[in-house]
Protein backbone atom coordinates (compact mmCIF):
# COMPACT_ATOMS: atom_id res chain seq x y z
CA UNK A 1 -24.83 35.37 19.73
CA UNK A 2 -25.75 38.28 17.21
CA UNK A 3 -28.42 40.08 18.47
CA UNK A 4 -29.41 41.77 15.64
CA UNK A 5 -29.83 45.30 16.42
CA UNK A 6 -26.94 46.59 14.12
CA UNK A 7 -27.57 50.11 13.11
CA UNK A 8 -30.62 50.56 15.42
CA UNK A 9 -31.01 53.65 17.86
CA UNK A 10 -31.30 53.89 21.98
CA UNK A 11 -31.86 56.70 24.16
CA UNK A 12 -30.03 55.34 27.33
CA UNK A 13 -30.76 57.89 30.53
CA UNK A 14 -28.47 57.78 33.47
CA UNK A 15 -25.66 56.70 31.41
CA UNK A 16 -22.57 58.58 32.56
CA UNK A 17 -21.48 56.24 35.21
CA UNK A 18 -22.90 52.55 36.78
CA UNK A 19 -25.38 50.54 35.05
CA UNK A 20 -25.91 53.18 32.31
CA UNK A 21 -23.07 53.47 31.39
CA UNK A 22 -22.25 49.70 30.90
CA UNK A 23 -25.69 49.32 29.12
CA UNK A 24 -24.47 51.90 27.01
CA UNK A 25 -21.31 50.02 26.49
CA UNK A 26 -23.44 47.08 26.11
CA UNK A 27 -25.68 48.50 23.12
CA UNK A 28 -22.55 50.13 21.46
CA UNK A 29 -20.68 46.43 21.27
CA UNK A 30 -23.86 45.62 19.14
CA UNK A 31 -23.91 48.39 16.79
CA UNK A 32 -26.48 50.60 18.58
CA UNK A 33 -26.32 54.16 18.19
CA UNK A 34 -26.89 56.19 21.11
CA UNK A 35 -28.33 58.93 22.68
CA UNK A 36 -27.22 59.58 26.08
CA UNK A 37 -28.28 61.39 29.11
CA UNK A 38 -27.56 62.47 32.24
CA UNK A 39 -27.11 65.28 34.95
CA UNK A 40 -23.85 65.99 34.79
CA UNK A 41 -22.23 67.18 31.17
CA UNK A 42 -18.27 65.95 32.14
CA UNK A 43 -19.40 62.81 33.30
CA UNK A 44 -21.52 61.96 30.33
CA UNK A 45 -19.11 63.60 27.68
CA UNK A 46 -16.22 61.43 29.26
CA UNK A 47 -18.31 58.50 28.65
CA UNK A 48 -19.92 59.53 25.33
CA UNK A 49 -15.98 59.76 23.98
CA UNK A 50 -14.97 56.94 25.81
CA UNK A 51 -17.76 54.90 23.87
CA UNK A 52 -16.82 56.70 20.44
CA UNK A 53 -12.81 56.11 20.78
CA UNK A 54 -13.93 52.35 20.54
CA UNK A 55 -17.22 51.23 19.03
CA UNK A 56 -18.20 52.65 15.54
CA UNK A 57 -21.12 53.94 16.51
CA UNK A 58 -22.89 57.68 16.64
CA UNK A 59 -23.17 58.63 20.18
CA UNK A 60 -24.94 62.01 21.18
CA UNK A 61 -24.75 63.48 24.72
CA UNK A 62 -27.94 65.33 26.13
CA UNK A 63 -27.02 67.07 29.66
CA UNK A 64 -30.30 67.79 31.47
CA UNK A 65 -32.80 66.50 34.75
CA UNK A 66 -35.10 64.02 33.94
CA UNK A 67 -37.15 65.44 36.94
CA UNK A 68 -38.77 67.71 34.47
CA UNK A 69 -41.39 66.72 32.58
CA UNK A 70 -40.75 69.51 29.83
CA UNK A 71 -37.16 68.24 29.86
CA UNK A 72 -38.08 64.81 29.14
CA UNK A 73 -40.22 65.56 25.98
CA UNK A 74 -37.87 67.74 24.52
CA UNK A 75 -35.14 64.91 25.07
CA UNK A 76 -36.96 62.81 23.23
CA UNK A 77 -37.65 65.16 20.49
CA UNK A 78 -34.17 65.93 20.40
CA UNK A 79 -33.24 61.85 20.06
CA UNK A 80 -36.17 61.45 17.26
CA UNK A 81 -36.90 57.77 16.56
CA UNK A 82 -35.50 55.87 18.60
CA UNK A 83 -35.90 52.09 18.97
CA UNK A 84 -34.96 51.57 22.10
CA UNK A 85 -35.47 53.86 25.89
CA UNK A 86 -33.27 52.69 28.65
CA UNK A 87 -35.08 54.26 31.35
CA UNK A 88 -31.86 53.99 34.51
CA UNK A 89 -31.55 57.83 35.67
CA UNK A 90 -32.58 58.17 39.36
CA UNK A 91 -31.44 57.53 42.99
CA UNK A 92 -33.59 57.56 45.72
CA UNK A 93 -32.70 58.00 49.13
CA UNK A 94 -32.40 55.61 52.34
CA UNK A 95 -34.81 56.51 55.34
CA UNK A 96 -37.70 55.56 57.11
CA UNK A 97 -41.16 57.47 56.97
CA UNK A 98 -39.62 59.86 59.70
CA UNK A 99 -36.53 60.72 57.78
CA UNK A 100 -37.79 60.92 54.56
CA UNK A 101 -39.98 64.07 54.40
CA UNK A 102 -42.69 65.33 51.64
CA UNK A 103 -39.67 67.49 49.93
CA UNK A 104 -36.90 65.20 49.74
CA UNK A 105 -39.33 62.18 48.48
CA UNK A 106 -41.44 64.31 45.73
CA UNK A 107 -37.61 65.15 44.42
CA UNK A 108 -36.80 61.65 44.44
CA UNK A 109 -40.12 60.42 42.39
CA UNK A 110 -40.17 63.03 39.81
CA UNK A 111 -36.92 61.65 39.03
CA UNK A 112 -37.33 58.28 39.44
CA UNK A 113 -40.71 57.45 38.98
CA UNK A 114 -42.37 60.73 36.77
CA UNK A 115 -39.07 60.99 34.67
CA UNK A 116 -39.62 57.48 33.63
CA UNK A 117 -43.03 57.64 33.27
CA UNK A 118 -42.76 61.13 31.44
CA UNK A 119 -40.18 59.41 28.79
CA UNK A 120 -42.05 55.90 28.00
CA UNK A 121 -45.15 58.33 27.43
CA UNK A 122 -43.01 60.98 25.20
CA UNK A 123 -41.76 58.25 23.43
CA UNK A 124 -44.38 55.59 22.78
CA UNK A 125 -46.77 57.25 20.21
CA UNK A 126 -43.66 56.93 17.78
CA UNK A 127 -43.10 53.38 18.22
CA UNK A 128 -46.48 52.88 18.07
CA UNK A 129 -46.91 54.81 14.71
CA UNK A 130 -43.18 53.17 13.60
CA UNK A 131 -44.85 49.39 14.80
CA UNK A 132 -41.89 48.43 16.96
CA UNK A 133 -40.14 49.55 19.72
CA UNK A 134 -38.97 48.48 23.32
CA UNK A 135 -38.93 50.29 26.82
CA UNK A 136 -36.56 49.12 29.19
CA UNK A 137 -37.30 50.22 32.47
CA UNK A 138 -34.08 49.52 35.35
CA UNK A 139 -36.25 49.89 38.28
CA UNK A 140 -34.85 47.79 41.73
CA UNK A 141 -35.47 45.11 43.71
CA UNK A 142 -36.72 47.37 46.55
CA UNK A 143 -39.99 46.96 44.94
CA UNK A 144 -40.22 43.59 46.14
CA UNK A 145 -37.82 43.36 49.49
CA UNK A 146 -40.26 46.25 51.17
CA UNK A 147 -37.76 47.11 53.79
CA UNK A 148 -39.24 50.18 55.90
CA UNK A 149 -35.64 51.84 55.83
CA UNK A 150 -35.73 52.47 52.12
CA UNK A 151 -39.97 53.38 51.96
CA UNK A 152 -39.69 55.81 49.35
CA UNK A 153 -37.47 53.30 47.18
CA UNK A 154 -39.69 50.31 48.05
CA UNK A 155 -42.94 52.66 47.17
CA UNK A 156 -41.44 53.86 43.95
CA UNK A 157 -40.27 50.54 42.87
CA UNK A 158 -43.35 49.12 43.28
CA UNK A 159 -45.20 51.77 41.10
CA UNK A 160 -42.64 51.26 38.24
CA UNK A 161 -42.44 47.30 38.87
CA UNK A 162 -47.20 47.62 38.25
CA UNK A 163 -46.39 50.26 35.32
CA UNK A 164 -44.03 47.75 33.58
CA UNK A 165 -46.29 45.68 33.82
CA UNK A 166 -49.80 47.00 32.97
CA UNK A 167 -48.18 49.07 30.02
CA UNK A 168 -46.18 46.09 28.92
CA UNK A 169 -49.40 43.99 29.04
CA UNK A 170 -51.10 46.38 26.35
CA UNK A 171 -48.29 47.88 24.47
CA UNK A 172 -47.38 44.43 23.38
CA UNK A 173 -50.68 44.25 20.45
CA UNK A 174 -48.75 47.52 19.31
CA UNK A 175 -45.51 45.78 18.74
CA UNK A 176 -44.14 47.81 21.41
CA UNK A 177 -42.21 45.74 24.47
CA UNK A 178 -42.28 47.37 27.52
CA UNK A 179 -40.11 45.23 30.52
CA UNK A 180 -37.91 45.95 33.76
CA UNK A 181 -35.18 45.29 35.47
CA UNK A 182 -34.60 44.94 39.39
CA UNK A 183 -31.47 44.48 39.86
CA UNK A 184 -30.29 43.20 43.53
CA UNK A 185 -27.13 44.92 44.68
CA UNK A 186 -24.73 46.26 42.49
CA UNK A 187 -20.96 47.29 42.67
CA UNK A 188 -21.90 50.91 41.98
CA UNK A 189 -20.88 54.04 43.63
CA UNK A 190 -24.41 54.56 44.47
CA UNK A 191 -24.26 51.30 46.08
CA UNK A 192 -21.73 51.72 47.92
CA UNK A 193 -22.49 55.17 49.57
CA UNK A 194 -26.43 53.38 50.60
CA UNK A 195 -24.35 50.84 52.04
CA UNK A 196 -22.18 52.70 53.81
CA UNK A 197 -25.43 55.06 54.82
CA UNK A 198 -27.13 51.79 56.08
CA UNK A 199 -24.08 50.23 57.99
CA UNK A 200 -23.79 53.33 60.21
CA UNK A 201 -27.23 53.37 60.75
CA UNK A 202 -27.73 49.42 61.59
CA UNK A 203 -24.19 48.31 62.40
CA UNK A 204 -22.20 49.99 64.96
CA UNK A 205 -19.76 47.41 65.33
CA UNK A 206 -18.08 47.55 61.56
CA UNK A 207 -17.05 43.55 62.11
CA UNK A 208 -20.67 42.74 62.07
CA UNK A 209 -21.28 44.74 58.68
CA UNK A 210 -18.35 42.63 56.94
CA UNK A 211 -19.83 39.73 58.06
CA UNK A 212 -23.31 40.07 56.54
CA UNK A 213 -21.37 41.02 53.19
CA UNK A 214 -20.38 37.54 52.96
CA UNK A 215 -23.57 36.51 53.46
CA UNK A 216 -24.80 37.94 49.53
CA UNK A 217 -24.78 35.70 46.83
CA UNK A 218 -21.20 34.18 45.85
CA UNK A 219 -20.31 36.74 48.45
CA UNK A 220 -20.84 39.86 46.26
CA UNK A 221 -22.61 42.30 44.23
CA UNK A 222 -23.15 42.08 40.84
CA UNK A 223 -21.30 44.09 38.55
CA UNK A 224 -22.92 46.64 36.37
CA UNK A 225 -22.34 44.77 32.78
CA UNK A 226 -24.14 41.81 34.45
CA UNK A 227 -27.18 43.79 34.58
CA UNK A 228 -26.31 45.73 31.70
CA UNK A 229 -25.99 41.88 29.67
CA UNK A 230 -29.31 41.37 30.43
CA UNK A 231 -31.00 45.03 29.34
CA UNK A 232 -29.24 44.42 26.14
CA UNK A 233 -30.73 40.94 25.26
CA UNK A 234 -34.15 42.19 26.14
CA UNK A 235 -33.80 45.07 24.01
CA UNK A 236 -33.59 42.86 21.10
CA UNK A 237 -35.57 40.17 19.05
CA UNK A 238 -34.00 37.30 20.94
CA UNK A 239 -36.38 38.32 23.34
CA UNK A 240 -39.69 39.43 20.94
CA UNK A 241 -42.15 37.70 23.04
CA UNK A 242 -41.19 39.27 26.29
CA UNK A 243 -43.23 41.95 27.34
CA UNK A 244 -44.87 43.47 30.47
CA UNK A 245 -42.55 41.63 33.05
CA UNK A 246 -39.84 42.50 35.31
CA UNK A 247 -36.93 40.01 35.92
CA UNK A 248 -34.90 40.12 38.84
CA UNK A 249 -31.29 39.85 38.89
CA UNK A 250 -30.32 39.50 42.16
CA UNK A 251 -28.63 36.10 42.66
CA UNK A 252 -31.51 34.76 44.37
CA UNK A 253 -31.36 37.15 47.20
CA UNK A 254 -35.49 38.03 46.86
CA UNK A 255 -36.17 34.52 47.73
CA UNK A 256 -33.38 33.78 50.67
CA UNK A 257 -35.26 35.92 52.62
């Protein structure tokens, strides 16, 4: 299926490794030019050449921390107009209201949920002005699941899952698309090390771990250009009436609980 977004621009954050970087792959299979950004400047210039070596497409790497709201409007002055945002940088951490403390979980929003927030509003006035755009916004499915051990994840979700939304709502009669993303568990690295975080802290016998792996969907995660499939096809006109909701991608785990 052509997608039609040949020659169109993206600003894709948190795309040196995961499900950035395979919705980066994703956009550059269609003809997307990129912008790309992320923490670390190895990691994203590996990927940025990686991308170049095989798509024809102009990519342009942007080091920098997306916890600063400065940081985010000049990134997106430096990207100019763009069509698309992939908002995807952030990680917060596992923990319960006790382990979590004030520092740790202010680092993890302005990240997660301000660095997002901070780009979509950077960014929208142009689309606006332009008459077209789309926000992706990769958020989790923590938002919905509510599990005390991950509070500052569920919290955070759940703001980005009701901003998705309420801008999405109104941002559609300016031609602008705003959607999300909560994808259920993925084989990331991330993933792995909150796994491995959890099944020392709730497993002490490692059998019983294994054995509530086979209990996901199809007995596994899904992989990061399943999500990435999905960011891609939203970002485009196939999907022009699709605004101000949040799909879940999660292999019906939401609802087996």
């Amino acid at each position: 299926m052509d997608l039609g977004l040949t020659g169109r621009t993206a600003l894709v954050t948190g795309a040196s490794k995961g499900i950035g970087r395979a919705i980066a792959e994703g956009l550059a299979a269609e003809g997307v030019h990129l912008h790309l950004a992320a923490r670390t400047k190895t990691d994203l210039d590996a990927t940025a050449d990686a991308i170049r070596a095989r798509w024809n497409v102009n990519v342009t790497a942007h080091p920098a921390d997306l916890s600063d709201g400065d940081t985010c409007r000049q990134l997106a002055a430096s990207a100019g107009d763009i069509d698309i945002l992939m908002n995807n940088a952030g990680a917060i951490p596992g923990g319960d209201i006790l382990a979590i403390d004030e520092a740790r979980w202010r680092e993890a929003w302005d990240l997660k949920v301000f660095g997002y927030v901070n780009l979509a509003r950077a960014v929208y006035p142009a689309m606006k002005a332009r008459g077209g755009g789309v926000i992706v916004n990769i958020i989790g499915l923590g938002g919905e699941m509510m599990d005390g051990g991950y509070i500052a994840g569920a919290a955070g979700n759940a703001s980005l899952m009701a901003f998705s939304r309420a801008l999405g709502s109104k941002s559609f009669d300016e031609k602008v698309r705003v959607v999300g993303i909560n994808p259920g568990m993925v084989a990331t690295g991330r993933m792995r090390t909150l796994l491995e975080t959890r099944a020392e802290r709730e497993f002490s016998d490692r059998s019983r771990w294994q054995e509530y792996l086979k209990h996901l969907p199809q007995g596994r995660a899904a992989e990061p250009r399943e999500i990435a499939d999905a960011a891609v096809f939203l970002a485009s006109d196939r999907a022009s009436y699709i605004s101000g909701t949040v799909l879940s991608i999660d292999g019906g785990t939401l609802h087996r609980r």
